[in-house]
N, C-alpha and C. Protein backbone atom coordinates (compact mmCIF):
# COMPACT_ATOMS: atom_id res chain seq x y z
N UNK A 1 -2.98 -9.59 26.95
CA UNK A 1 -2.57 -8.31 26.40
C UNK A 1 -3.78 -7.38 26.38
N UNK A 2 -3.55 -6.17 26.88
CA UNK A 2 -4.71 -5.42 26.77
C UNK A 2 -4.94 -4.43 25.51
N UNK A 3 -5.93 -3.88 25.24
CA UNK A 3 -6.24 -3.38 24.00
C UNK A 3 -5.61 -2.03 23.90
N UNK A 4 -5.26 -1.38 25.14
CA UNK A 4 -4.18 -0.23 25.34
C UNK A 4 -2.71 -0.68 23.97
N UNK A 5 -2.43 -1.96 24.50
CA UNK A 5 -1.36 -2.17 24.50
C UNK A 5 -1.07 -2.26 22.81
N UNK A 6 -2.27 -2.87 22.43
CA UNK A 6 -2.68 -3.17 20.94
C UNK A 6 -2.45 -2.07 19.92
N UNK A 7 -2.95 -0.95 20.20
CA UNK A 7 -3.47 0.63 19.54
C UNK A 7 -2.36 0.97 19.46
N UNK A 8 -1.16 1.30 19.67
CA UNK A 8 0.12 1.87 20.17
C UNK A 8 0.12 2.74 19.66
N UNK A 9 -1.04 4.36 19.81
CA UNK A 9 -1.52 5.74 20.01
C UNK A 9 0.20 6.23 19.78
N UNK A 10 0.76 6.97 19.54
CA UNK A 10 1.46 7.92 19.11
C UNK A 10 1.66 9.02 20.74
N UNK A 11 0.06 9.41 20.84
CA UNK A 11 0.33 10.60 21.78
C UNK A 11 0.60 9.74 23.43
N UNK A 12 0.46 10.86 23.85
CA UNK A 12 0.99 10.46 25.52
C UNK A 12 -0.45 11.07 25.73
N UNK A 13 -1.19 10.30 26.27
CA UNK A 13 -2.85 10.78 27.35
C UNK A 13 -2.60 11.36 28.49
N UNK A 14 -2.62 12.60 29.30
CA UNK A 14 -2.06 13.72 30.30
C UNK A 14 -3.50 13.13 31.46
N UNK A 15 -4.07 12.86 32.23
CA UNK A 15 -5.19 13.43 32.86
C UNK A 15 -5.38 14.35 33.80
N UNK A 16 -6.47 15.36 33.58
CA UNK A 16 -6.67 16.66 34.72
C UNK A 16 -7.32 16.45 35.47
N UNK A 17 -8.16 17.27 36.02
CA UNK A 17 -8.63 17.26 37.17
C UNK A 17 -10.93 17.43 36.26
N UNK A 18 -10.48 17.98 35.33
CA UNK A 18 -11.91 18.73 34.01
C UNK A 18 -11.39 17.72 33.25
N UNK A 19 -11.05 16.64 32.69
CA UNK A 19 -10.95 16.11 31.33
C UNK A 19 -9.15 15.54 31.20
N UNK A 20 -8.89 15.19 29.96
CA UNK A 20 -7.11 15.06 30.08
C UNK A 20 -7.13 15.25 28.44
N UNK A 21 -5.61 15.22 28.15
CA UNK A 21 -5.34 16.26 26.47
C UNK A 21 -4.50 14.72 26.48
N UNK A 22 -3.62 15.48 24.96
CA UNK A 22 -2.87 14.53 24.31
C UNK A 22 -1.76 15.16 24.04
N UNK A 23 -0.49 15.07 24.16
CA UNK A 23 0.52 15.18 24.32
C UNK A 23 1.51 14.61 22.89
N UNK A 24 1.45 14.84 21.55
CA UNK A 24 2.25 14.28 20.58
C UNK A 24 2.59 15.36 19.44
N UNK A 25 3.17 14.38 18.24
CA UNK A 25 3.93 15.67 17.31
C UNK A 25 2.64 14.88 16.18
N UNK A 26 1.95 16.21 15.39
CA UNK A 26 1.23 16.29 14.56
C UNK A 26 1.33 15.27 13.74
N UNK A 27 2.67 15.16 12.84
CA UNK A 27 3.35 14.28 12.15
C UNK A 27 2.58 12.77 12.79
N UNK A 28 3.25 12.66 13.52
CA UNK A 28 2.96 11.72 14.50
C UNK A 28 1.33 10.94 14.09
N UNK A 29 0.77 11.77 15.04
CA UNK A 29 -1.00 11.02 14.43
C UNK A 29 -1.10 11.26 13.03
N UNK A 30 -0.75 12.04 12.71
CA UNK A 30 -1.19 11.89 10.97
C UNK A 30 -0.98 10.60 10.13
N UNK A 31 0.13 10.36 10.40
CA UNK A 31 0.92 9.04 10.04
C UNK A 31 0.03 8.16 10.48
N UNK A 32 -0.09 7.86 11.88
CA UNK A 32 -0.89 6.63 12.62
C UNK A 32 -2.27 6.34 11.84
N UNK A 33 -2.90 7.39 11.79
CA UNK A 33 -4.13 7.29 11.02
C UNK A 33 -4.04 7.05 9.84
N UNK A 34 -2.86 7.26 8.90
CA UNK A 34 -2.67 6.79 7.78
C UNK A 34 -2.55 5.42 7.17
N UNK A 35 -1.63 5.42 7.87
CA UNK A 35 -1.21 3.87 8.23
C UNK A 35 -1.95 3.13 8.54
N UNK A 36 -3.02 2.93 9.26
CA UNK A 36 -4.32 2.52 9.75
C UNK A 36 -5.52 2.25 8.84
N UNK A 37 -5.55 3.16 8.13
CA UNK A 37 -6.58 2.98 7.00
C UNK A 37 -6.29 3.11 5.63
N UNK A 38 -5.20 2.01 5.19
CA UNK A 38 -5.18 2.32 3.72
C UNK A 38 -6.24 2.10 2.53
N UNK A 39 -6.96 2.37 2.07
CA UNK A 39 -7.61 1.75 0.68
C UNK A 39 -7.35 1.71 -0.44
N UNK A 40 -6.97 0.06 -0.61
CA UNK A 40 -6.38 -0.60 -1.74
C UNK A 40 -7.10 -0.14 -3.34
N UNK A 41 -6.58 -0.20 -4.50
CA UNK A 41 -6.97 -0.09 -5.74
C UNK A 41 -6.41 -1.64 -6.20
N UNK A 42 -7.55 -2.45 -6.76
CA UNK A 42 -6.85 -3.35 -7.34
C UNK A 42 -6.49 -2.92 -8.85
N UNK A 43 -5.67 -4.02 -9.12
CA UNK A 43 -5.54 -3.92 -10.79
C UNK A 43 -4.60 -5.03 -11.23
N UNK A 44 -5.40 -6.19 -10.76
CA UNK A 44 -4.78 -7.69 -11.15
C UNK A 44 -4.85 -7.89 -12.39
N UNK A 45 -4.09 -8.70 -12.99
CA UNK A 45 -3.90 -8.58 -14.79
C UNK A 45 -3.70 -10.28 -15.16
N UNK A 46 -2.94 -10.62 -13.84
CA UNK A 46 -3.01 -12.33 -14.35
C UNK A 46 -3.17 -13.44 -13.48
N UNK A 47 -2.36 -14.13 -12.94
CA UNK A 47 -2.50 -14.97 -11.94
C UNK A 47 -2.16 -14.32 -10.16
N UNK A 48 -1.27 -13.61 -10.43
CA UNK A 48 -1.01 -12.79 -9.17
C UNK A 48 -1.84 -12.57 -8.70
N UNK A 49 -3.72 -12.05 -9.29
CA UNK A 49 -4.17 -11.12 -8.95
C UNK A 49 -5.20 -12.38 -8.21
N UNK A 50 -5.06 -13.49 -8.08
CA UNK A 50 -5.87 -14.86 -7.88
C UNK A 50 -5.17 -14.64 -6.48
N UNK A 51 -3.93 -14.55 -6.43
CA UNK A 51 -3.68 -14.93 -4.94
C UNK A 51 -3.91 -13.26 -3.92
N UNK A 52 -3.90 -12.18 -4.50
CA UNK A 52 -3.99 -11.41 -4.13
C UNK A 52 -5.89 -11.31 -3.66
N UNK A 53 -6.56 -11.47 -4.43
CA UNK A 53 -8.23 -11.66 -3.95
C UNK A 53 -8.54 -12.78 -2.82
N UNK A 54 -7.14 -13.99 -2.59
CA UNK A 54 -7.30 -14.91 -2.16
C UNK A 54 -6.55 -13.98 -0.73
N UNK A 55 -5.78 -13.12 -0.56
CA UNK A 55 -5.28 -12.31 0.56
C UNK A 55 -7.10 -11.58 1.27
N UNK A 56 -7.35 -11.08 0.59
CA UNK A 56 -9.22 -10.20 0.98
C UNK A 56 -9.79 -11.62 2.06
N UNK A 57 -9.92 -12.47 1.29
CA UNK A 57 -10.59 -14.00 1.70
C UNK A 57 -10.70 -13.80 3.27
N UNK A 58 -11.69 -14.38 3.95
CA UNK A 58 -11.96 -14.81 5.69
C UNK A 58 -10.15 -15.39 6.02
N UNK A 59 -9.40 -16.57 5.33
CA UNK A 59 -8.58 -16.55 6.07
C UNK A 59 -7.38 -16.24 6.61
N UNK A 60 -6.90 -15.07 5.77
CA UNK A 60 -5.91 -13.82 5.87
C UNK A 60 -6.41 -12.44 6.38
N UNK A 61 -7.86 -12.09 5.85
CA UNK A 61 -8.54 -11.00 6.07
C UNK A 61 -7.86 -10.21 6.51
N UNK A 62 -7.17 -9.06 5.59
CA UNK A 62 -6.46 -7.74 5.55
C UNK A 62 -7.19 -6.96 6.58
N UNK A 63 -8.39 -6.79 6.49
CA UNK A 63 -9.77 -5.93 7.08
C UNK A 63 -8.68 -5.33 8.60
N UNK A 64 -8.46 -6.58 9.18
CA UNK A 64 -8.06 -6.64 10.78
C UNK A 64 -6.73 -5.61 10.84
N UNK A 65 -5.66 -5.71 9.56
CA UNK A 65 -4.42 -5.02 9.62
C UNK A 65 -4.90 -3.06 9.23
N UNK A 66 -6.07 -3.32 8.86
CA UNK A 66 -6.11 -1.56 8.29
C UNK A 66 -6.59 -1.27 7.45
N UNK A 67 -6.76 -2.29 6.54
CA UNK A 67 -6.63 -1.97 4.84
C UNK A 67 -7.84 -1.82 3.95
N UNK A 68 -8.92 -2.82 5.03
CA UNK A 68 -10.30 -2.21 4.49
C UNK A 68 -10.66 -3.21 2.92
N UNK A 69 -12.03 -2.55 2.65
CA UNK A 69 -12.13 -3.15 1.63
C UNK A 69 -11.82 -2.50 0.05
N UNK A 70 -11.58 -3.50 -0.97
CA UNK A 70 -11.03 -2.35 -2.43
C UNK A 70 -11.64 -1.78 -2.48
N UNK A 71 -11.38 -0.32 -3.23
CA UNK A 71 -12.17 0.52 -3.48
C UNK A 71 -12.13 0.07 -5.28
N UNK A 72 -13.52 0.62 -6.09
CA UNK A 72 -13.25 0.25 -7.31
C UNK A 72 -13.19 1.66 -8.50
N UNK A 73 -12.96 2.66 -7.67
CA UNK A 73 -12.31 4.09 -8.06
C UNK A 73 -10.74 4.44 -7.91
N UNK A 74 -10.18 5.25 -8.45
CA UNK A 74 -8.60 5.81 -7.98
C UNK A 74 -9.16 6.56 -6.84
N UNK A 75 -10.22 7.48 -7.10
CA UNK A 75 -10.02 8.34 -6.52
C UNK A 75 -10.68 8.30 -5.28
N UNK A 76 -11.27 7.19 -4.72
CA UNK A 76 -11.10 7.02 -3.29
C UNK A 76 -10.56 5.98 -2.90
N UNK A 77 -8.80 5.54 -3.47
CA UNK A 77 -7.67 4.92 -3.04
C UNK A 77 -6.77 5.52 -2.78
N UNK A 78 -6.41 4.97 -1.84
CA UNK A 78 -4.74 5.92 -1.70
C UNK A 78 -3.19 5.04 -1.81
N UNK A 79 -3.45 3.52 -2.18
CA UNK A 79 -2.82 2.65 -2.39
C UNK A 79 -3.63 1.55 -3.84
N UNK A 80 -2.27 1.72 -4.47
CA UNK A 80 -2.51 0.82 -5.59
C UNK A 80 -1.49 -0.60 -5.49
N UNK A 81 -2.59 -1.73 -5.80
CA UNK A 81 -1.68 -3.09 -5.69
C UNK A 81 -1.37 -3.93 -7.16
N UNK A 82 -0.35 -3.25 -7.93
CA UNK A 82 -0.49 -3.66 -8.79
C UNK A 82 0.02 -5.62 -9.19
N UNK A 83 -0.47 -6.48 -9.80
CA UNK A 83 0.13 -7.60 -10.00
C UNK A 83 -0.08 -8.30 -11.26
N UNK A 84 0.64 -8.78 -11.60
CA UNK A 84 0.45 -9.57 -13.00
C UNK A 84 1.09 -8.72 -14.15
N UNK A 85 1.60 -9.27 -15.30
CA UNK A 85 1.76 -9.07 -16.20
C UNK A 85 1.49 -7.72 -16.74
N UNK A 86 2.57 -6.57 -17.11
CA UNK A 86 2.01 -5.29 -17.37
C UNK A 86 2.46 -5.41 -19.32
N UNK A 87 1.56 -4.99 -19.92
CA UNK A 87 1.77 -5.03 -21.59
C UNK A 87 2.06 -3.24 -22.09
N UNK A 88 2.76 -3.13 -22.98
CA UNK A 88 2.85 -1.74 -23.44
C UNK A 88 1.53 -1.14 -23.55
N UNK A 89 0.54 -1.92 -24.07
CA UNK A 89 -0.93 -1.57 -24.98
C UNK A 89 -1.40 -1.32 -23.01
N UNK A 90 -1.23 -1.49 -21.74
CA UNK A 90 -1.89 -1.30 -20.55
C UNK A 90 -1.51 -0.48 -19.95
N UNK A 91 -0.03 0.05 -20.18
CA UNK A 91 0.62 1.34 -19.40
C UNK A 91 -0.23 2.20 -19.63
N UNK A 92 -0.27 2.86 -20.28
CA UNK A 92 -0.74 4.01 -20.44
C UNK A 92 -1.96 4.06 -19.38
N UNK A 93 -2.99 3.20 -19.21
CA UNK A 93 -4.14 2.84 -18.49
C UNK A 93 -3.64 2.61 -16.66
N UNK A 94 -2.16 2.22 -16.54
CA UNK A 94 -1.85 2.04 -15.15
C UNK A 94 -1.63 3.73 -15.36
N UNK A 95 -0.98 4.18 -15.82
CA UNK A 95 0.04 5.60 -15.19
C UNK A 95 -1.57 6.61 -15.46
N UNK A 96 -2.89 6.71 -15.93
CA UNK A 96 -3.60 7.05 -15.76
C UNK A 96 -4.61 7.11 -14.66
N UNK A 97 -4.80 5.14 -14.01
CA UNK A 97 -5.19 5.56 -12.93
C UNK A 97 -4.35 6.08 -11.30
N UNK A 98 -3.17 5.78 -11.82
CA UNK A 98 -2.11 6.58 -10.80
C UNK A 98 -2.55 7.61 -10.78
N UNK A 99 -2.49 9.00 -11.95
CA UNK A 99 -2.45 10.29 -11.55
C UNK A 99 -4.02 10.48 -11.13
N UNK A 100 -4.76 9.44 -11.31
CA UNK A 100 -6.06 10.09 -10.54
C UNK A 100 -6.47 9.48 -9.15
N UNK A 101 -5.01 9.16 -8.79
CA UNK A 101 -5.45 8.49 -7.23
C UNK A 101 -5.09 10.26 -6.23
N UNK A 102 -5.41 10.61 -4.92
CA UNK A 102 -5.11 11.76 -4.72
C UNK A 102 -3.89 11.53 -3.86
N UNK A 103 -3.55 12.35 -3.48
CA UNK A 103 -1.92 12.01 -2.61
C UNK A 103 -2.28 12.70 -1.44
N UNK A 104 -1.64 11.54 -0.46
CA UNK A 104 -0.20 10.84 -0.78
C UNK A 104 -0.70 9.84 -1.41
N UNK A 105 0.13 8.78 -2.43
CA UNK A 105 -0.48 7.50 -2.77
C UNK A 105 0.79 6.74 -2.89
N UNK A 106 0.70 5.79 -2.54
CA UNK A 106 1.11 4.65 -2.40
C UNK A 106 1.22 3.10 -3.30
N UNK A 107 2.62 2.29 -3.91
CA UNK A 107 2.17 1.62 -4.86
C UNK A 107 2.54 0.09 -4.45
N UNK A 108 2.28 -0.98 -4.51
CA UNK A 108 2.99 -1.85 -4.48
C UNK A 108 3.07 -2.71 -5.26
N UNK A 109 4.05 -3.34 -5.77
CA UNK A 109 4.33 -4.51 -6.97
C UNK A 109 4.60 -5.49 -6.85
N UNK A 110 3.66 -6.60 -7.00
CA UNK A 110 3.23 -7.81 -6.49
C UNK A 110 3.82 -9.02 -7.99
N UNK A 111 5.04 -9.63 -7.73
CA UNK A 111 4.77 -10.54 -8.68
C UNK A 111 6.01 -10.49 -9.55
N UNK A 112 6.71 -11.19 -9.98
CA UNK A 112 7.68 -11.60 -11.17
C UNK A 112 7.62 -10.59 -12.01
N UNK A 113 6.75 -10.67 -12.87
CA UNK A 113 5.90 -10.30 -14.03
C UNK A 113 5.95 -8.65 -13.90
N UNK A 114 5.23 -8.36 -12.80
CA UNK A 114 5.19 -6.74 -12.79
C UNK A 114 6.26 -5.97 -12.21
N UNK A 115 7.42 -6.96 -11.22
CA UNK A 115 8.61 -6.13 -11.13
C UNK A 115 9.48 -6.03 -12.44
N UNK A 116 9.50 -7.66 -12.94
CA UNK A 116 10.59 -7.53 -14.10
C UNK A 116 10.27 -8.19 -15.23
N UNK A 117 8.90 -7.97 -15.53
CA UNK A 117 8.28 -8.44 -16.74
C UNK A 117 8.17 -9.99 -16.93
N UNK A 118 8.86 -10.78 -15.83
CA UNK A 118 8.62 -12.24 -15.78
C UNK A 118 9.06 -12.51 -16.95
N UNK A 119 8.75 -14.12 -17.04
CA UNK A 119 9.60 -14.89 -18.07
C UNK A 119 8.73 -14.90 -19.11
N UNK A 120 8.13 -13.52 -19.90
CA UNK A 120 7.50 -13.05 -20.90
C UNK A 120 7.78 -12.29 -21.44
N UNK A 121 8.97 -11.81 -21.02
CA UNK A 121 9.90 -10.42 -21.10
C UNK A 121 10.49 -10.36 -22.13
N UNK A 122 11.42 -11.91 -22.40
CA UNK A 122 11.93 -12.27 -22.80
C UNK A 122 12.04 -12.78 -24.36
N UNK A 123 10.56 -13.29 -24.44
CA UNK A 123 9.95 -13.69 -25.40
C UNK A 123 8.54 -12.88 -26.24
N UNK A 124 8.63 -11.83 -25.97
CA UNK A 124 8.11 -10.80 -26.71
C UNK A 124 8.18 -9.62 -26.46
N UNK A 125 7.69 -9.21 -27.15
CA UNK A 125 7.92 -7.21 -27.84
C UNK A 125 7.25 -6.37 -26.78
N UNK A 126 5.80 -7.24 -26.08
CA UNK A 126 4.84 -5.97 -25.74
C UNK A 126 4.78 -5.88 -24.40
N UNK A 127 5.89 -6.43 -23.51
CA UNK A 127 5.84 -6.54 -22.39
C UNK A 127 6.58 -5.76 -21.55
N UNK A 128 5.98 -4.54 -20.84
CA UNK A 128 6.82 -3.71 -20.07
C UNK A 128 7.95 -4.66 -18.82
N UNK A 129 9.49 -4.10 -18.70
CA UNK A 129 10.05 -4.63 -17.97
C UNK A 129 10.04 -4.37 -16.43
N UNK A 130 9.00 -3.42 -16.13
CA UNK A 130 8.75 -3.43 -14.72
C UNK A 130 8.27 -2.41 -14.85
N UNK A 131 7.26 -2.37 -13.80
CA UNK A 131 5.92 -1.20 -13.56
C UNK A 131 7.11 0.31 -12.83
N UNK A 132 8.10 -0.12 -12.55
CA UNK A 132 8.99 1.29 -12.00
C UNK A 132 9.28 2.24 -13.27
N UNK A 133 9.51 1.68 -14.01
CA UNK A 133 9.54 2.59 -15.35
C UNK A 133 8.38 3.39 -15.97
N UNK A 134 6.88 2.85 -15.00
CA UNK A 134 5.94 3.64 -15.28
C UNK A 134 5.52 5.28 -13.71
N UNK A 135 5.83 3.88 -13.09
CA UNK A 135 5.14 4.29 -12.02
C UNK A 135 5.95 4.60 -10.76
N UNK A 136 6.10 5.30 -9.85
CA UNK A 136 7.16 5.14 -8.74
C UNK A 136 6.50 3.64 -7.62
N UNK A 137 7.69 3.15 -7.16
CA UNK A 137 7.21 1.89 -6.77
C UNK A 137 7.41 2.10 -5.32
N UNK A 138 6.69 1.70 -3.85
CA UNK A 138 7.05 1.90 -2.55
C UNK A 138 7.62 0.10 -2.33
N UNK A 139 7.19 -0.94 -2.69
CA UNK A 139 6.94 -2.00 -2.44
C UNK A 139 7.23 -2.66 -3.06
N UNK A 140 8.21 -3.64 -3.01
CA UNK A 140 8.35 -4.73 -3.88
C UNK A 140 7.80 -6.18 -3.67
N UNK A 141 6.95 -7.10 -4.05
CA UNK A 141 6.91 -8.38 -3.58
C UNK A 141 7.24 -9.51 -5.16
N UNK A 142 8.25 -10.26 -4.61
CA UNK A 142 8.86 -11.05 -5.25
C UNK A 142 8.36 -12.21 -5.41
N UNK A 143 8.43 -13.35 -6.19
CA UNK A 143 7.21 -14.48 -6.58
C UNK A 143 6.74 -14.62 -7.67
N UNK A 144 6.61 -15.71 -7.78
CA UNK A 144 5.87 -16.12 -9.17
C UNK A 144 4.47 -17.33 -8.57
N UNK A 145 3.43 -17.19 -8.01
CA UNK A 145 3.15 -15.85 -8.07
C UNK A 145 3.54 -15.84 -6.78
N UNK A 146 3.62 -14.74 -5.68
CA UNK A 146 3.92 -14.32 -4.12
C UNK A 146 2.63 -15.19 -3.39
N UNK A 147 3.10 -15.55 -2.23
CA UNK A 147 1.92 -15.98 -1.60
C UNK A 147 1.07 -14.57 -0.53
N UNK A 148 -0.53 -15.27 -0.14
CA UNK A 148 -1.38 -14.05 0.69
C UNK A 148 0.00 -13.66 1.95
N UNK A 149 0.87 -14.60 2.19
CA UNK A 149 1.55 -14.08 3.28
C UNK A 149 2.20 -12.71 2.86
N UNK A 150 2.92 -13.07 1.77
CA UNK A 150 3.75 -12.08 1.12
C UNK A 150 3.01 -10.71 0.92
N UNK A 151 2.00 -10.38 0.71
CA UNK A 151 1.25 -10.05 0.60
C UNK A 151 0.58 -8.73 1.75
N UNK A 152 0.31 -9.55 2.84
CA UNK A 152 -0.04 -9.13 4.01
C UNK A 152 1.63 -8.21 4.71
N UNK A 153 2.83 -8.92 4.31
CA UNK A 153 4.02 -8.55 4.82
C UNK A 153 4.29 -6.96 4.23
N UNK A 154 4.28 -7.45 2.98
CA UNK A 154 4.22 -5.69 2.37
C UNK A 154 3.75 -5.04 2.70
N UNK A 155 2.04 -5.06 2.79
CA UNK A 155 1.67 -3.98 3.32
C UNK A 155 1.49 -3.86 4.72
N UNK A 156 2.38 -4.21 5.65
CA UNK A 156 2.52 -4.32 7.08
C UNK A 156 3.90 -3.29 6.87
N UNK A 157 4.80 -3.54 5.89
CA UNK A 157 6.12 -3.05 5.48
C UNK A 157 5.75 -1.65 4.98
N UNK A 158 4.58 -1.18 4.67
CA UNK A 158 3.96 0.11 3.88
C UNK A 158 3.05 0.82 4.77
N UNK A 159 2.98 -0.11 5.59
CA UNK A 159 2.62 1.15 6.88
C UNK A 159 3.80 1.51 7.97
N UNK A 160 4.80 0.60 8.04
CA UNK A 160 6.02 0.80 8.97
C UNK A 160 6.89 2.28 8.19
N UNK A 161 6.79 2.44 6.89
CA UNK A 161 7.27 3.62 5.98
C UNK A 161 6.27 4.57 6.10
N UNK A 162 4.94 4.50 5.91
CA UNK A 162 3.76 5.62 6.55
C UNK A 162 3.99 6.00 7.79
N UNK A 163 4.17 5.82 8.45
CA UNK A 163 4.75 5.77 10.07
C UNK A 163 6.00 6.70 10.45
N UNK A 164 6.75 6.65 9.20
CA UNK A 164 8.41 7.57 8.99
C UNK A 164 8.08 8.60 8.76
N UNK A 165 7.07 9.31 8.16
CA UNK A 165 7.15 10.39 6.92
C UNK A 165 6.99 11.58 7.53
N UNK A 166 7.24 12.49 6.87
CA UNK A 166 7.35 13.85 7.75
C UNK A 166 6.37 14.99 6.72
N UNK A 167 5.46 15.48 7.40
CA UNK A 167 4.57 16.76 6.54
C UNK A 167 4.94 17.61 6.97
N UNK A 168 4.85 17.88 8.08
CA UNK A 168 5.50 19.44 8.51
C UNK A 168 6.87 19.74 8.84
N UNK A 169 7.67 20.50 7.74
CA UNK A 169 9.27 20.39 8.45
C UNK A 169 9.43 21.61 9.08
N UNK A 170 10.80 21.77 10.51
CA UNK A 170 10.95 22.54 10.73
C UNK A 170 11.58 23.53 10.02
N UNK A 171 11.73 24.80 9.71
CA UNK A 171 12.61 25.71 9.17
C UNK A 171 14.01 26.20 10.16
N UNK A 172 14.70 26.07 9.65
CA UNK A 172 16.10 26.33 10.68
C UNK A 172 16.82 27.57 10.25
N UNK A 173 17.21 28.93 10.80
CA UNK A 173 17.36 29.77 10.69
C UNK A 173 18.94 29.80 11.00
């Protein structure tokens, strides 16, 4: 397979006779490049966040899909991975570093626990029932805890949706 084949560029490459152009819709590369380089925000809270550091590791290494290494700011992330156990007394602290990530941003919810408060939910007072009630969610990963596969799938699944999105619309008269 050649490395052409790998890149799967968006535009169409023209060649002239002085140089050659690129041939695509704005949208188009914007997306590609997006998609390409996400940088993650962690914010592991319990065991989830063990298999999620164990996703970074040499033998999954995200690096190769796009994703780079965490950043340990919001504000140079554009994807947050949230996992583990969310408590009332911590919301406030997730939906804070949300609004200081810049947009577009991106969320995903890794884990039992942080979609539906896990089987802690149940048995006490201080446990939010899912990070969607804080936060808007792109991603769901299911598990107690999810494995690095699961993991890697989502955000393979969160760039196939980066890839959809539209910035510039036409106006229709």
């Amino acid at each position: 397979m050649d490395v052409k084949d790998k890149m799967e560029f968006p535009g169409q490459v023209h060649e002239t006779p002085d140089g050659g152009f690129i041939l695509s819709k704005l949208d188009d590369i914007i997306n590609w490049a997006r998609s390409n380089s996400l940088w993650p925000l962690a914010f592991g809270t319990s065991c989830c966040a063990i298999e999620m550091m164990q996703t970074v590791n040499a033998k999954y290494d995200w690096s190769r899909f796009g994703f780079e290494v965490m950043r340990a700011t919001p504000r140079q992330a554009d994807l947050i991975i949230v996992s583990g156990t969310i408590t009332m007394k911590m919301a406030p602290v997730l939906k804070r570093l949300y609004d200081q990530m810049p947009d577009p941003k991106y969320v995903i919810a890794m884990g039992a626990c942080t979609i539906s408060g896990g089987p802690f939910f149940y048995n006490t007072y201080s446990v939010v029932k899912g990070i969607d009630h804080i936060i808007p969610v792109d991603v769901f990963i299911p598990g107690c805890p999810p494995r690095p596969e699961a993991l890697l799938h989502s955000m393979i699944t969160l760039q196939e949706k980066i890839k959809h999105e539209t910035y510039f619309k036409k106006e229709t008269k």
